[in-house]
Protein backbone atom coordinates (compact mmCIF):
# COMPACT_ATOMS: atom_id res chain seq x y z
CA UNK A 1 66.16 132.74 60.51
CA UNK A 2 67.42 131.40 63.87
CA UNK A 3 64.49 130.82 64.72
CA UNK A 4 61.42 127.79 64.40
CA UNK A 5 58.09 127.80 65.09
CA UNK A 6 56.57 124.66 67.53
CA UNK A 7 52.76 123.85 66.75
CA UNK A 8 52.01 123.79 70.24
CA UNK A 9 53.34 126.81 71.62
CA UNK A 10 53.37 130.75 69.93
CA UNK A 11 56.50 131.96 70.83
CA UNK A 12 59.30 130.82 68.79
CA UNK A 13 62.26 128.09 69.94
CA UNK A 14 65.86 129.29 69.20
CA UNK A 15 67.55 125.82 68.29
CA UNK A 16 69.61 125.26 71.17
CA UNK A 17 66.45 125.44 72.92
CA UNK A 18 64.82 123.13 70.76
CA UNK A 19 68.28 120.43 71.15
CA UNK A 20 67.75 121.08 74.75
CA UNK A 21 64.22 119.51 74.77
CA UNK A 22 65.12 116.84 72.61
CA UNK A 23 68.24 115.92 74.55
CA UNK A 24 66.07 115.83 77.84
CA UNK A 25 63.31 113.90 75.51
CA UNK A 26 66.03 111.09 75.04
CA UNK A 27 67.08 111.11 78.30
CA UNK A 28 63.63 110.38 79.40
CA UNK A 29 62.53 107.67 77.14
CA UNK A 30 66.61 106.08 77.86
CA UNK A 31 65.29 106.24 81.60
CA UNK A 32 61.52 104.37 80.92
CA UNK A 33 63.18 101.75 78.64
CA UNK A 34 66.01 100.76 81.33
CA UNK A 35 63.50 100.81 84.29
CA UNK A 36 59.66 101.07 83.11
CA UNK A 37 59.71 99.02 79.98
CA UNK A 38 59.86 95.58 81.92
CA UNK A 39 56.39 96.97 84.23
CA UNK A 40 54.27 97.55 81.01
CA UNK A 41 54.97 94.96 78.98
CA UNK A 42 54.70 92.67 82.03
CA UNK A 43 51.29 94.82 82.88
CA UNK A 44 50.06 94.04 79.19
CA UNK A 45 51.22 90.48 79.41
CA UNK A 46 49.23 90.05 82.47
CA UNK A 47 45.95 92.08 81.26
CA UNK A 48 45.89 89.89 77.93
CA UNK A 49 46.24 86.93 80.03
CA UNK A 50 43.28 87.91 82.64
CA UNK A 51 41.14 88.86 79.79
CA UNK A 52 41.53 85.22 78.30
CA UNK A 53 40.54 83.61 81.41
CA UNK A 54 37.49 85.90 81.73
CA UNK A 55 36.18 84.99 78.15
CA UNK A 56 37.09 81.45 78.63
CA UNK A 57 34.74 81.36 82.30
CA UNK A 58 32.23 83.20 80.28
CA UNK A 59 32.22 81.41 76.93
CA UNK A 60 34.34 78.45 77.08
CA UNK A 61 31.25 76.06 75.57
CA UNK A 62 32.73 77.30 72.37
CA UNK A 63 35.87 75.74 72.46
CA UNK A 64 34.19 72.57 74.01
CA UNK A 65 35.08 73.80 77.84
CA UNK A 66 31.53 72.36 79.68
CA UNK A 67 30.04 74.80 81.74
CA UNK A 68 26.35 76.31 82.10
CA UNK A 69 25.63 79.80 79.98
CA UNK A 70 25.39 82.35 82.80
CA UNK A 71 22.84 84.59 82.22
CA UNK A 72 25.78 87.63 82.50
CA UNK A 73 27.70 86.03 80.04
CA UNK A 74 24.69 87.10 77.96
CA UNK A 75 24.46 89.80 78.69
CA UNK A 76 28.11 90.67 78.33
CA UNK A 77 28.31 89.27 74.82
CA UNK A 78 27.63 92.58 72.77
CA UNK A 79 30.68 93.57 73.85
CA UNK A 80 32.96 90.76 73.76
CA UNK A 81 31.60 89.97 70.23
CA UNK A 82 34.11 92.02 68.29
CA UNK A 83 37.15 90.03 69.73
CA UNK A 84 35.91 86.34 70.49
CA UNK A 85 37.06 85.40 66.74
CA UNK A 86 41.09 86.54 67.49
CA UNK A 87 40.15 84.57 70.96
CA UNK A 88 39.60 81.70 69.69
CA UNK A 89 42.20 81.64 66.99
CA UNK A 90 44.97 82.82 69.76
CA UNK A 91 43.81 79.85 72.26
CA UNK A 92 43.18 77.01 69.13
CA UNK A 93 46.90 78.05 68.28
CA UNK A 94 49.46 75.58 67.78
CA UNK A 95 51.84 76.43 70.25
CA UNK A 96 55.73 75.74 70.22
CA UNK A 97 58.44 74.45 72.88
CA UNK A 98 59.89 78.11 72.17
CA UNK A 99 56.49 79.94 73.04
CA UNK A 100 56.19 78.10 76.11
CA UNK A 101 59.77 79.00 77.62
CA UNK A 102 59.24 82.56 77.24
């Protein structure tokens, strides 16, 4: 009875063992929010940010940017079909003084 079962491993935790690794669990996700939280979320910030720029070199004659159709732009358009529709929405956007300070 002192015992559970982890669906992972086949021998059984006691529950001090299983407090132990949830103790150290907190302590590392306490440790990646006070110093590695800031890195990704600036990481993701910058990725979204590169990948705009990208699709607006490559298709920017949609929103009325003038440039010439490279011929890799065609060829890369397959794939950048799925998301060109939240693109466009996320760059037409209405943007507020608030947005821009942060």
């Amino acid at each position: 009875m002192g015992t559970c079962w982890k669906h992972d491993k086949d021998k059984p935790v006691t529950p001090s063992q299983d407090k132990k690794t949830g103790f150290l669990q907190s302590v590392r996700e306490f440790l990646f929010g006070f110093a590695g939280y800031e890195h990704v979320r600036y990481a993701h910030a910058s990725k979204s940010k590169l990948s705009d720029t990208l699709t607006v070199v490559l298709f920017g004659d949609m929103l009325g940017v003038p440039m010439i159709r490279p011929y890799y732009a065609l060829r890369l358009l397959p794939y950048l079909l799925p998301t060109i529709g939240r693109w466009k929405q996320r760059l037409l956007k209405e943007r507020d003084l608030v947005e821009a300070l942060d």
